[in-house]
C-alpha atoms as a PDB file:
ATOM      1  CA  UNK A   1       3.672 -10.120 -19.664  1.00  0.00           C
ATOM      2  CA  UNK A   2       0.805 -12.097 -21.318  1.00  0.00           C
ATOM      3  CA  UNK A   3      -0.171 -11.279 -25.143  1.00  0.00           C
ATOM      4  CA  UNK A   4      -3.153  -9.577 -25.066  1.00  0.00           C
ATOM      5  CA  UNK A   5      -3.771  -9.180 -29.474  1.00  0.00           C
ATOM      6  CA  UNK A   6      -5.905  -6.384 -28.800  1.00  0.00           C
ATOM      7  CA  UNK A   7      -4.057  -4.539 -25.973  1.00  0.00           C
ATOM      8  CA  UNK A   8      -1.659  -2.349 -28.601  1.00  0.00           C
ATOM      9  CA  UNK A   9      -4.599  -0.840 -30.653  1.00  0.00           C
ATOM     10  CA  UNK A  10      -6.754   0.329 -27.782  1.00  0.00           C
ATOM     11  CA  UNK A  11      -6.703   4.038 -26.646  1.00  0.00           C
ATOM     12  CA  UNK A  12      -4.839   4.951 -24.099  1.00  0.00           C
ATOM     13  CA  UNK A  13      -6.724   6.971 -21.473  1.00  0.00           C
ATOM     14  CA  UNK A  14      -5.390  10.068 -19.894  1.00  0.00           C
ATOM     15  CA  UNK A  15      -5.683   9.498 -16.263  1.00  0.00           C
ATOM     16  CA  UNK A  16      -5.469   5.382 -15.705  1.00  0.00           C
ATOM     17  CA  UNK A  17      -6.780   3.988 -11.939  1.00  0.00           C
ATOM     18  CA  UNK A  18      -5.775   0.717 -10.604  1.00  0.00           C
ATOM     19  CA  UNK A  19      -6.742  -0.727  -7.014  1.00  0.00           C
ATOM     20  CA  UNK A  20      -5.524  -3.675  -5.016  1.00  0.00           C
ATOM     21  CA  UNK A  21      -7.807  -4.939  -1.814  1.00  0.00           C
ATOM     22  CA  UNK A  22      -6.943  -6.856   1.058  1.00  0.00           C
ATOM     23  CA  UNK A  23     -10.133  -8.044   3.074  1.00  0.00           C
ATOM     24  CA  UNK A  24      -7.803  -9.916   5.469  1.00  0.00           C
ATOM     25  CA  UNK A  25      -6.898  -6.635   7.109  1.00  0.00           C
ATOM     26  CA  UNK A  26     -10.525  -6.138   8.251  1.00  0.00           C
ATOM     27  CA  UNK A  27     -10.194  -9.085  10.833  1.00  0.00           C
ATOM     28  CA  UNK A  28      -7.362  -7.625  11.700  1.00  0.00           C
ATOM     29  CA  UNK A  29      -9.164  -4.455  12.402  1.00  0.00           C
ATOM     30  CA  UNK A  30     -11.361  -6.417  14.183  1.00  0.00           C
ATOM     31  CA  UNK A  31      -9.154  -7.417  16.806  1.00  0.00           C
ATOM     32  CA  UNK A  32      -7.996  -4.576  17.180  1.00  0.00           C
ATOM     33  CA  UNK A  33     -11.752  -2.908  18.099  1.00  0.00           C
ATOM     34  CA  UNK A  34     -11.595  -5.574  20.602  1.00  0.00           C
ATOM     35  CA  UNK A  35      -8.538  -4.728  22.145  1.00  0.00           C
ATOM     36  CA  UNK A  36     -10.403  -1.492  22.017  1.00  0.00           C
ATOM     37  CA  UNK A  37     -13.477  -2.326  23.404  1.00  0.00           C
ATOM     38  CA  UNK A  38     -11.838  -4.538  25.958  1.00  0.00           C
ATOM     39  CA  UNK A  39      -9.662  -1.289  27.275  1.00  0.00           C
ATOM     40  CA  UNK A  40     -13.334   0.614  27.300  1.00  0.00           C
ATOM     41  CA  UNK A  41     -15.108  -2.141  29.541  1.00  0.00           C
ATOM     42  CA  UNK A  42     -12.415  -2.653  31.807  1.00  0.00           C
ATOM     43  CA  UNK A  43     -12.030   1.371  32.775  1.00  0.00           C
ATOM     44  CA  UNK A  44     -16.144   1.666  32.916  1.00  0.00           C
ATOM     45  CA  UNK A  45     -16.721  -1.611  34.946  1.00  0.00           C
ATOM     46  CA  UNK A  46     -13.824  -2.631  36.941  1.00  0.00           C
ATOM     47  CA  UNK A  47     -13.892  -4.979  39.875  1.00  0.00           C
ATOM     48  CA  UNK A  48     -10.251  -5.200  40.321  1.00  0.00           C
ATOM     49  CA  UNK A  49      -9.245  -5.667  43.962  1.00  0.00           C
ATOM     50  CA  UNK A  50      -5.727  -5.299  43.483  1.00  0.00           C
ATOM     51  CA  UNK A  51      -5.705  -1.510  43.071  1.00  0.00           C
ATOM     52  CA  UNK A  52      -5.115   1.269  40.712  1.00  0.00           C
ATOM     53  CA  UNK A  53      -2.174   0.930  38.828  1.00  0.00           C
ATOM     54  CA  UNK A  54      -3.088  -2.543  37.278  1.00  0.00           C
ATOM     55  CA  UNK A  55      -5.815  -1.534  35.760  1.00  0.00           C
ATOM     56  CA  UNK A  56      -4.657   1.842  34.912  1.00  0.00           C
ATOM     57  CA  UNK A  57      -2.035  -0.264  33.123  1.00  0.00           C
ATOM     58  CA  UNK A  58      -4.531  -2.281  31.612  1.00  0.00           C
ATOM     59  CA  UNK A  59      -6.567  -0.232  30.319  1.00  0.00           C
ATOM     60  CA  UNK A  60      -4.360   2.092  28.513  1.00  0.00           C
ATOM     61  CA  UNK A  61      -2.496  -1.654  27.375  1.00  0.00           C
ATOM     62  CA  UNK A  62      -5.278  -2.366  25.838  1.00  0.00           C
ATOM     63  CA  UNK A  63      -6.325   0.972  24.323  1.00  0.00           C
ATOM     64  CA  UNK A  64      -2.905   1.744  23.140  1.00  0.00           C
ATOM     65  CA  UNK A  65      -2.453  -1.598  21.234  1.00  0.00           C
ATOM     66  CA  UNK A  66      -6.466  -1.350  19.892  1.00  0.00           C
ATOM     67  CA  UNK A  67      -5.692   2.064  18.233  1.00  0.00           C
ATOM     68  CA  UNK A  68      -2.176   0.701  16.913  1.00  0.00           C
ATOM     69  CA  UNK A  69      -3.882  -2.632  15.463  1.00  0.00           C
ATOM     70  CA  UNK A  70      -6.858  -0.915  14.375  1.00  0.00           C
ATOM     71  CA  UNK A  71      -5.472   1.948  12.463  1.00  0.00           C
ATOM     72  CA  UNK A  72      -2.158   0.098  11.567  1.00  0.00           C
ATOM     73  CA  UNK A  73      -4.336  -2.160   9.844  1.00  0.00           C
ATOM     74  CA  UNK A  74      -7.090  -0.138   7.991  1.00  0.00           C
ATOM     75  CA  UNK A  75      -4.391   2.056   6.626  1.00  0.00           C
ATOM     76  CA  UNK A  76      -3.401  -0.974   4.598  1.00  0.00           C
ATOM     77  CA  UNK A  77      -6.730  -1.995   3.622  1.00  0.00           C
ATOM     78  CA  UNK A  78      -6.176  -1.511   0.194  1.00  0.00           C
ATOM     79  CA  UNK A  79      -3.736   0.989  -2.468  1.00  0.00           C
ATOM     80  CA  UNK A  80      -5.216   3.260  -4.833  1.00  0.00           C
ATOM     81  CA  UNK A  81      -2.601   3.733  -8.031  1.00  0.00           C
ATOM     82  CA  UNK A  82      -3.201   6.990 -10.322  1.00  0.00           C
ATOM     83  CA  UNK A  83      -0.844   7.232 -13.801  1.00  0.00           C
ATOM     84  CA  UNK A  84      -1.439  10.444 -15.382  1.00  0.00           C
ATOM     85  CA  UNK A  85       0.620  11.872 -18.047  1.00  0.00           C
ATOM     86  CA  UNK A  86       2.973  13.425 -15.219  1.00  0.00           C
ATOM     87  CA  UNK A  87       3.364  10.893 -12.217  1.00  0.00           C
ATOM     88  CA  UNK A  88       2.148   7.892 -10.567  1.00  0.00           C
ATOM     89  CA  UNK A  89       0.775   8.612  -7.391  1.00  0.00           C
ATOM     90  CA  UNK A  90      -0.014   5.571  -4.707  1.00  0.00           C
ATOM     91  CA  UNK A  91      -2.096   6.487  -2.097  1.00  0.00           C
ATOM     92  CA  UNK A  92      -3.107   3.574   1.154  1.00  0.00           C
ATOM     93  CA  UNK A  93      -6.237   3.462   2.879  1.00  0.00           C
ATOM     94  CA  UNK A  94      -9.626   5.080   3.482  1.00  0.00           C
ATOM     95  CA  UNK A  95      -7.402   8.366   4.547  1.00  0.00           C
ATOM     96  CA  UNK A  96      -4.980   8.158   1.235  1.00  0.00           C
ATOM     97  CA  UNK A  97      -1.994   7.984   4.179  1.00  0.00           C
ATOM     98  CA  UNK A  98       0.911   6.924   3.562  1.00  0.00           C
ATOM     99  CA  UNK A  99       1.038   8.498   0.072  1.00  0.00           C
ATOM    100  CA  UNK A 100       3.916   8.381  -2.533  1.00  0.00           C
ATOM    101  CA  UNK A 101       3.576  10.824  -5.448  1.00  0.00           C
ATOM    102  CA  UNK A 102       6.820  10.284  -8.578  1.00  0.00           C
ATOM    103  CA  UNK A 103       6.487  12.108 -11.521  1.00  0.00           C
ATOM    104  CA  UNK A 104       7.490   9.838 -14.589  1.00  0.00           C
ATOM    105  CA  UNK A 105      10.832  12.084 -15.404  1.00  0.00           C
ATOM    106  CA  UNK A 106      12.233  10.135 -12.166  1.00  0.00           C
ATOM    107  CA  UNK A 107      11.361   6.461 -13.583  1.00  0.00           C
ATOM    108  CA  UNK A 108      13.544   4.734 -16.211  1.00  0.00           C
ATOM    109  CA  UNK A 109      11.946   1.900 -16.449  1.00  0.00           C
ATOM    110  CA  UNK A 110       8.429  -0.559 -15.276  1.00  0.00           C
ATOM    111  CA  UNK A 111       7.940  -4.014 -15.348  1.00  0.00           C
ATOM    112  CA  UNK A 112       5.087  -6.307 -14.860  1.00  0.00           C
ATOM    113  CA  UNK A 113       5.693  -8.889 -11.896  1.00  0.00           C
ATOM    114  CA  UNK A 114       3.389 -11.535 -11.439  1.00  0.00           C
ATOM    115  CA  UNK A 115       3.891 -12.680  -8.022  1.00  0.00           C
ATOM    116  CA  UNK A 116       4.428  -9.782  -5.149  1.00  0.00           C
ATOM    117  CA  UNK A 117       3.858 -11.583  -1.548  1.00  0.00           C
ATOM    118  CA  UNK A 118       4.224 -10.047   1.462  1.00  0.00           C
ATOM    119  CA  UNK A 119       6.721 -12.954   2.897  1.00  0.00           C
ATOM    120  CA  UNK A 120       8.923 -11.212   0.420  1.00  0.00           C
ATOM    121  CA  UNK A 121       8.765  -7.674   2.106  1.00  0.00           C
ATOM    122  CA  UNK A 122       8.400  -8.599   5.464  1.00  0.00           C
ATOM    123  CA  UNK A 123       4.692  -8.477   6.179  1.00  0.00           C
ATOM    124  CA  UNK A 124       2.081  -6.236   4.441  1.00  0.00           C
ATOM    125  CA  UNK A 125       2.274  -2.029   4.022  1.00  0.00           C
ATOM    126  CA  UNK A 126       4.986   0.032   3.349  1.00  0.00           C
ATOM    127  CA  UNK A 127       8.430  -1.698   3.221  1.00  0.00           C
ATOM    128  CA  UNK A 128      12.151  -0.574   2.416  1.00  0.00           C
ATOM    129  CA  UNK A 129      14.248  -3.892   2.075  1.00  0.00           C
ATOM    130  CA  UNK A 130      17.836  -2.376   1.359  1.00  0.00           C
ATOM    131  CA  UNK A 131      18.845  -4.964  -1.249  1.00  0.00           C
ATOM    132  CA  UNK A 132      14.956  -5.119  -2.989  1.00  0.00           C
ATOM    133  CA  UNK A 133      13.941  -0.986  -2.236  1.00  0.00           C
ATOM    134  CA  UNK A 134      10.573   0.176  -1.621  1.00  0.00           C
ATOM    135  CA  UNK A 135       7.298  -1.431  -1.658  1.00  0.00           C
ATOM    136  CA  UNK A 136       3.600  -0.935  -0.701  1.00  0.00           C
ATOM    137  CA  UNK A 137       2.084  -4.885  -0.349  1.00  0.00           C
ATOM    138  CA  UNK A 138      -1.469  -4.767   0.355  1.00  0.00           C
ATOM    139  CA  UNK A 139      -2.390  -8.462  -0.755  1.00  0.00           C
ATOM    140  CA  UNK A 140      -0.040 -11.060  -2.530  1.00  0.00           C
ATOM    141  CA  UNK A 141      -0.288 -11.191  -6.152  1.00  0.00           C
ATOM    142  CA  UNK A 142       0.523  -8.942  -9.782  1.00  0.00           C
ATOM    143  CA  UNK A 143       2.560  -5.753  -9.080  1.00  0.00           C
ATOM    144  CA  UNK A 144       4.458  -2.893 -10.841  1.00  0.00           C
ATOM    145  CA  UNK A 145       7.923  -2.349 -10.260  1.00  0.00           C
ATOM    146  CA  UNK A 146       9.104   1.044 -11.342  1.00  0.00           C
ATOM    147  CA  UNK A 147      12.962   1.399 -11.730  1.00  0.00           C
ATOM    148  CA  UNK A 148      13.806   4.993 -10.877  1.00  0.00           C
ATOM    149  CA  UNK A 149      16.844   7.123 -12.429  1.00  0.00           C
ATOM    150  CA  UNK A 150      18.342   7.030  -9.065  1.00  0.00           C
ATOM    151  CA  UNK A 151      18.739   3.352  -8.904  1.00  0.00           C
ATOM    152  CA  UNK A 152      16.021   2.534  -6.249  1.00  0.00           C
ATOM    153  CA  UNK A 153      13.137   0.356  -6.897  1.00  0.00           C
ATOM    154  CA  UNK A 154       9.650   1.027  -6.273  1.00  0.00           C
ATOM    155  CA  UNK A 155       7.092  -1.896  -6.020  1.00  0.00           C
ATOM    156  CA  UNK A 156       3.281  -1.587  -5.660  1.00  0.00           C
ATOM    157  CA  UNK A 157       0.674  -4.655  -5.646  1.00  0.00           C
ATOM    158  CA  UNK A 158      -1.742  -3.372  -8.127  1.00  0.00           C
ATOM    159  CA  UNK A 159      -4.723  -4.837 -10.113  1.00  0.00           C
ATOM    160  CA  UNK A 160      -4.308  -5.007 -13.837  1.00  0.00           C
ATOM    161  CA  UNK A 161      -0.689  -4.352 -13.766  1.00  0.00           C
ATOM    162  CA  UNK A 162      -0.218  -5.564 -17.104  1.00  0.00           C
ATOM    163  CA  UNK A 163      -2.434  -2.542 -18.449  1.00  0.00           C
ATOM    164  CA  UNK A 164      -0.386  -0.133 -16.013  1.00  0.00           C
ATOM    165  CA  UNK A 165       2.951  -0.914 -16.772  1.00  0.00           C
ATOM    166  CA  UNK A 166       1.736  -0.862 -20.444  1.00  0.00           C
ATOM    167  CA  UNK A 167       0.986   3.192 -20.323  1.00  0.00           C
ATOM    168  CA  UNK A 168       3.999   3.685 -18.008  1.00  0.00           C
ATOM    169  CA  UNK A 169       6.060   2.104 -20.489  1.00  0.00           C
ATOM    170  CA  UNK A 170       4.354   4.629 -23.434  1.00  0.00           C
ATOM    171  CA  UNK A 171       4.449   7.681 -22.002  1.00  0.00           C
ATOM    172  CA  UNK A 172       8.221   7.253 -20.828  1.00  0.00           C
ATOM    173  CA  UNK A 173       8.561   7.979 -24.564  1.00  0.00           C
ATOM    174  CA  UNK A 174       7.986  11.092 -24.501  1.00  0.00           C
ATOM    175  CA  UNK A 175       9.649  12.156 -21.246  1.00  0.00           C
ATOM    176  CA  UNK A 176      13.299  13.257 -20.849  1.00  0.00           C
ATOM    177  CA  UNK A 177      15.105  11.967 -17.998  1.00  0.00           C
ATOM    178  CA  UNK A 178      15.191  14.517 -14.504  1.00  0.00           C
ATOM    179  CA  UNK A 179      13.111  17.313 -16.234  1.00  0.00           C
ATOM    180  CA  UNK A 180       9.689  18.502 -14.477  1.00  0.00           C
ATOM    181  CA  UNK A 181       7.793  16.241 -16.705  1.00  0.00           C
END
């Protein structure tokens, strides 16, 4: 982590946000509203000759892989991260879905990672990797990697992770391993 000479004196706050944003996924979305779109046109104004069950299966092709691209990829948009004094709760999306809520009493450790790419995970979202555990990589960049009592891994991309894993680090203190927090 970097020295910050002022980061051990300042308060820590009780509820701590952090956000990571990945504007790549919108032309992703995108194409998927075309594929969308394209499904729409082709059931209201078809002038296929070659009869019904082409574009029957064109048109719910193209629907069916709009709604997959298009929601597949604004769920991903960006991750919301919430410490409070109990649990760190990630949450993806404009819909908070997929979410991942662990209280603090199941984390025995955080670090600060500065480079978290998606290459690394196998593509952006939510990835298990069985030697590298679980991830949520919305953009490439700093992360948090919470080491849980189990011996599992959880990694989020986060902004400010330094200040994050900072807290995490404090309030672990004060919390007893496997109790309700």
């Amino acid at each position: 982590m970097r020295d910050h000479p002022d980061a051990e004196n300042r308060p820590r706050p009780d509820v701590w946000t952090g956000r990571a944003t990945n504007r790549v996924q919108w032309l992703l979305a995108l194409v998927g509203a075309a594929c969308l779109a394209l499904g729409v046109e082709l059931a209201v104004d078809s002038a296929w000759t070659s009869g019904i069950a082409p574009l029957v299966m064109s048109v719910v092709g193209c629907i069916a892989a709009g709604l997959l691209v298009l929601f597949g990829t604004l769920a991903f948009v960006h991750v919301d991260l919430r410490l409070d004094k109990e649990c760190v709760e990630v949450r993806c999306g404009h819909v908070g879905l997929p979410r991942r809520r662990i209280p603090l009493s199941h984390v025995a450790g955080a670090d600060f990672t500065a480079l978290v790419t998606p290459r690394h995970w196998g593509g952006w979202g939510y990835r298990w990797r069985p030697e590298k555990g679980t991830a949520v990589v919305v953009r490439r960049g700093e992360g948090i990697v919470l080491r849980l009592w189990d011996g599992h891994t959880f990694t989020v991309t986060v902004d400010n992770a330094e200040s994050a894993v900072r807290i995490i680090k404090d309030r672990l203190g004060t919390i007893r391993p496997g109790t309700a927090g």
